[in-house]
Protein backbone atom coordinates (compact mmCIF):
# COMPACT_ATOMS: atom_id res chain seq x y z
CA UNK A 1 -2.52 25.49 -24.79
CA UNK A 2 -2.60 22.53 -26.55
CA UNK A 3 -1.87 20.18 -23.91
CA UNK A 4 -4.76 21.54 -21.85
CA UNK A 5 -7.02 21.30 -25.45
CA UNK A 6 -6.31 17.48 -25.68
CA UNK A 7 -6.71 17.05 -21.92
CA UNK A 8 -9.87 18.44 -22.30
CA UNK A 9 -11.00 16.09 -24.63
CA UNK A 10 -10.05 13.03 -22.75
CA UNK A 11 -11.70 14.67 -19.81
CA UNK A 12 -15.03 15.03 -22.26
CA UNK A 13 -14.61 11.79 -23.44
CA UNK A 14 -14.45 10.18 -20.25
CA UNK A 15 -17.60 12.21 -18.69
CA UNK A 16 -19.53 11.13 -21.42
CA UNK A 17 -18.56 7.22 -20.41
CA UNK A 18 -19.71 7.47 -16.81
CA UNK A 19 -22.93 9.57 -17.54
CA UNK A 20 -23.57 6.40 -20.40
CA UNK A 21 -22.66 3.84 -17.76
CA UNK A 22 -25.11 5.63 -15.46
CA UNK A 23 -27.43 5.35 -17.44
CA UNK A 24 -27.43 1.82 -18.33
CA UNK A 25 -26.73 0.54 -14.98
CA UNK A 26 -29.71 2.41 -14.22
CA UNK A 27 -31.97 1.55 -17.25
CA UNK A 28 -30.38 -2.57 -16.43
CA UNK A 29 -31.50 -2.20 -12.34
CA UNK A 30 -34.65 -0.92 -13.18
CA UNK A 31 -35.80 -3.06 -15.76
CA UNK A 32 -34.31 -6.90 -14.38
CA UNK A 33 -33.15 -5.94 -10.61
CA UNK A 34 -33.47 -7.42 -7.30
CA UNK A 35 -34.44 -6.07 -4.32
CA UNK A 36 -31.35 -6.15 -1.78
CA UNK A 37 -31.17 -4.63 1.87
CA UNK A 38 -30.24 -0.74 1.06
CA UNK A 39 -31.51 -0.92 -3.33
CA UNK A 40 -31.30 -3.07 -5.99
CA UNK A 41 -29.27 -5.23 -7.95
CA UNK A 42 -29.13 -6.76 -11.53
CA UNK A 43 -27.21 -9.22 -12.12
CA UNK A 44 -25.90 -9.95 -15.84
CA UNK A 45 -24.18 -13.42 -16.81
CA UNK A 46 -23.48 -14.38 -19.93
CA UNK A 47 -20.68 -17.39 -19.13
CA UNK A 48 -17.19 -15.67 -19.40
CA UNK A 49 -19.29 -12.36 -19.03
CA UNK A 50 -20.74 -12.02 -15.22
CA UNK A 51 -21.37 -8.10 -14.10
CA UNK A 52 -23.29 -6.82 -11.16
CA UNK A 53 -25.29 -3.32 -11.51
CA UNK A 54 -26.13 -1.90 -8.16
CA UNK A 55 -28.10 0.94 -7.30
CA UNK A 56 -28.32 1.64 -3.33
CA UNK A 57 -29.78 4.19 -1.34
CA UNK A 58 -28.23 4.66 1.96
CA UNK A 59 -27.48 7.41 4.07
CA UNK A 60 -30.80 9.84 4.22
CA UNK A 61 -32.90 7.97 1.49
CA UNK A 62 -31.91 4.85 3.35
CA UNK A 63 -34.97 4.63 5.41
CA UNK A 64 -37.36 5.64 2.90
CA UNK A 65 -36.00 3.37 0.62
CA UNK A 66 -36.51 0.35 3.28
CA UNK A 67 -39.97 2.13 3.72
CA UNK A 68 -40.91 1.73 0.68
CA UNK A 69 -39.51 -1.65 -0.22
CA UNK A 70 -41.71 -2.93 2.53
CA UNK A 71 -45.21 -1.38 0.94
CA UNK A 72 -43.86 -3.08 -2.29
CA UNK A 73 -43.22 0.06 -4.20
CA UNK A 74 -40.28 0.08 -6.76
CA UNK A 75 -37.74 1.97 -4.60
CA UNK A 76 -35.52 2.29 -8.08
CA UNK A 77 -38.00 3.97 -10.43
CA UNK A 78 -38.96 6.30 -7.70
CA UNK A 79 -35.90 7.27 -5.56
CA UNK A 80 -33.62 6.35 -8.12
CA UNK A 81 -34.38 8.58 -10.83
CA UNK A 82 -34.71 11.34 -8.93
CA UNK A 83 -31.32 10.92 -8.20
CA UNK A 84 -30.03 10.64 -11.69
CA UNK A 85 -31.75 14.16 -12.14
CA UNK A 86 -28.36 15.79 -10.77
CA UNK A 87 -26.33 13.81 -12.27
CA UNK A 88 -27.74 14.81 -15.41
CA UNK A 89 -27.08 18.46 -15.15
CA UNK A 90 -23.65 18.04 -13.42
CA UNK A 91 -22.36 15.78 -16.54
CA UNK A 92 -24.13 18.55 -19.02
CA UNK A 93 -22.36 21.26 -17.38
CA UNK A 94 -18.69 19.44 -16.96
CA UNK A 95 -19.49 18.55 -20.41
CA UNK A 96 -19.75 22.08 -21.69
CA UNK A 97 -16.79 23.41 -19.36
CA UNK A 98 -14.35 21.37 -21.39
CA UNK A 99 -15.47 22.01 -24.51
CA UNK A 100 -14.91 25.73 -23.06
CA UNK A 101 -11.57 24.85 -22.38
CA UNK A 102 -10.64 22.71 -25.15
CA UNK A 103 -11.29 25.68 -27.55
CA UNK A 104 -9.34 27.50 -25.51
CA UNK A 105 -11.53 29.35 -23.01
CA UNK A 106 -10.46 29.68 -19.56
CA UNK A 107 -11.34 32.24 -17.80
CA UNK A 108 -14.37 33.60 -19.72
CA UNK A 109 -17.82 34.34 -18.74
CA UNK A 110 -18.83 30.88 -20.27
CA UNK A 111 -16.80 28.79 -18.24
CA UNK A 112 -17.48 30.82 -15.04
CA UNK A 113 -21.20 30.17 -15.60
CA UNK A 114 -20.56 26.23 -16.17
CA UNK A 115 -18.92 26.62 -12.79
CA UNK A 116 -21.77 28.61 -10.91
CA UNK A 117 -24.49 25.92 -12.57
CA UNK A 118 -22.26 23.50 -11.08
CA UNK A 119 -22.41 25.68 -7.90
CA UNK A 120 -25.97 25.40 -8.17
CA UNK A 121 -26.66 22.09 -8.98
CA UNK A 122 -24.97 20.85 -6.40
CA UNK A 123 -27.22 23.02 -3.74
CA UNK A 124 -30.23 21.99 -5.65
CA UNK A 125 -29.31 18.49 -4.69
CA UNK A 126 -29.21 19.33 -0.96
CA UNK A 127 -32.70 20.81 -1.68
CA UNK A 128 -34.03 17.10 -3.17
CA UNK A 129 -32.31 14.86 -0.62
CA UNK A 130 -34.03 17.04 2.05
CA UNK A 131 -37.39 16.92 0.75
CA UNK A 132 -38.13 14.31 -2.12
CA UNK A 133 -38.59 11.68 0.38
CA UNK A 134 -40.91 14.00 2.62
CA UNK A 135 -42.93 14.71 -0.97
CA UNK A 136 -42.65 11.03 -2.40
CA UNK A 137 -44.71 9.93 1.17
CA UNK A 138 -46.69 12.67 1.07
CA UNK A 139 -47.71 11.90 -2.15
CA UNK A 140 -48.54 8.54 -2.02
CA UNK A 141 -50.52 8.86 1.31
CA UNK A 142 -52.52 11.69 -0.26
CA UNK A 143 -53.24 8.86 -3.19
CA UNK A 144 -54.14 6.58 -0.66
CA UNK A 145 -51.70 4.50 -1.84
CA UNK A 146 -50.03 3.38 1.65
CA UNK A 147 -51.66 4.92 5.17
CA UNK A 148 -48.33 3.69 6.83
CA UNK A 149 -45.79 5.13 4.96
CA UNK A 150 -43.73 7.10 7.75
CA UNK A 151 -42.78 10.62 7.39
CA UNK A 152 -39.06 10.89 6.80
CA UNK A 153 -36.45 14.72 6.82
CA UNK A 154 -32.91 13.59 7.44
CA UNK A 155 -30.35 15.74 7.49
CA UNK A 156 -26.65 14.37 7.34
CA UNK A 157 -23.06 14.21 6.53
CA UNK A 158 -23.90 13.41 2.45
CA UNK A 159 -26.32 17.17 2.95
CA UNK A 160 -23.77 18.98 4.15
CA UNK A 161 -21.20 17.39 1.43
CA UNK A 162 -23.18 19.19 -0.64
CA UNK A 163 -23.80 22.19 0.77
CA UNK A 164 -20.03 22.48 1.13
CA UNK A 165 -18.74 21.77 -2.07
CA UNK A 166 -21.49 23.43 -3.78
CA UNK A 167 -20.84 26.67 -1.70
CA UNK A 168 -16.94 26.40 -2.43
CA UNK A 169 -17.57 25.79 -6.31
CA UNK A 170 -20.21 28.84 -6.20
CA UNK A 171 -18.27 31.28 -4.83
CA UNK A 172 -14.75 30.26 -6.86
CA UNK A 173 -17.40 31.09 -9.86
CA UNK A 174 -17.88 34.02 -8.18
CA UNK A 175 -14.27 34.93 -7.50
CA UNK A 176 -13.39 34.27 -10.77
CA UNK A 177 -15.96 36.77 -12.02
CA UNK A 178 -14.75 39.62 -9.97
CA UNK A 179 -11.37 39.13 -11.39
CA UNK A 180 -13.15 39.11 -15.18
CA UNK A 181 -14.30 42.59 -14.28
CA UNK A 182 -11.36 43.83 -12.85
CA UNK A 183 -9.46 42.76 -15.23
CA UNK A 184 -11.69 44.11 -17.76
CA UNK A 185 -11.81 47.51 -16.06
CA UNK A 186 -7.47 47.65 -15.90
CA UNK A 187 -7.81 47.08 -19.94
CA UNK A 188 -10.10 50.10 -19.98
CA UNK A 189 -7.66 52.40 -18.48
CA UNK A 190 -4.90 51.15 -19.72
């Protein structure tokens, strides 16, 4: 158990390190990017010190991205956090499933709900790469912002990524539930 404790903790340790380094590539693109071809890119030098932050949008937010980059909107503050919103829960709920597991929780009703949110989250994000860009140019045509923003639904391979891996991690939650139960009804009449 204790191997799968301290394992845990790296794990924790090393979620919390890409959900900070999302962050600040974000915060960095944001606030001194570039506009490039599919997003943006910041560019930091400091002599021996030379990093490149990139946030792109391809696949289905690819052409509302290029949409929007042409009416001069900031394709990063609006596609791009929307996009981190996801992120956000999946690295809170990975984040909580190994502190399950570190104090030695495995198959409990905690960690199965970790997994289901995960489940969940992931479908959600289906839900907002379908229709955020359809409601971002809805929005801003309703504002009068832009009158030639075009209308863009895609559906693709990154959607049904989604769909598929959220579905699988759902109903393993789901799985692992039943046997909770069962095995809570065997202690019963035993």
């Amino acid at each position: 158990m204790s191997k799968i404790s301290r394992l845990s903790q790296y794990i924790r340790y090393l979620i919390f390190f890409l959900a900070s380094l999302q962050v600040i590539a974000f915060v960095l693109v944001a606030s001194l990017g570039e506009n490039t071809d599919l997003g943006q890119q910041a560019i930091v030098d400091f002599g021996l010190f030379y990093s490149s932050f990139n946030i792109e949008f391809s696949h289905s937010w690819q052409d509302i991205a290029q949409s929007l980059k042409q009416e001069n909107f900031n394709t990063t503050l609006i596609l791009g956090s929307a996009e981190l919103l996801p992120y956000f829960f999946i690295y809170f709920f990975l984040l909580r499933l190994f502190s399950y597991y570190q104090e030695g929780e495995i198959f409990t009703t905690n960690t199965i709900y970790c997994l289901k949110m995960l489940g969940k989250t992931l479908l959600f994000w289906l839900l907002l790469n379908l229709f955020y860009p359809l409601l971002v140019t809805l929005f801003i045509r309703f504002t009068g912002l832009s009158d030639s923003l075009p209308i863009i639904l895609n559906f693709g391979s990154t959607e049904l990524n989604y769909l598929l891996i959220g579905s699988i991690v759902y109903v393993i939650a789901w799985i692992m539930q039943e046997g909770l139960l069962i095995k809570e009804q065997q202690e019963l009449v035993i």
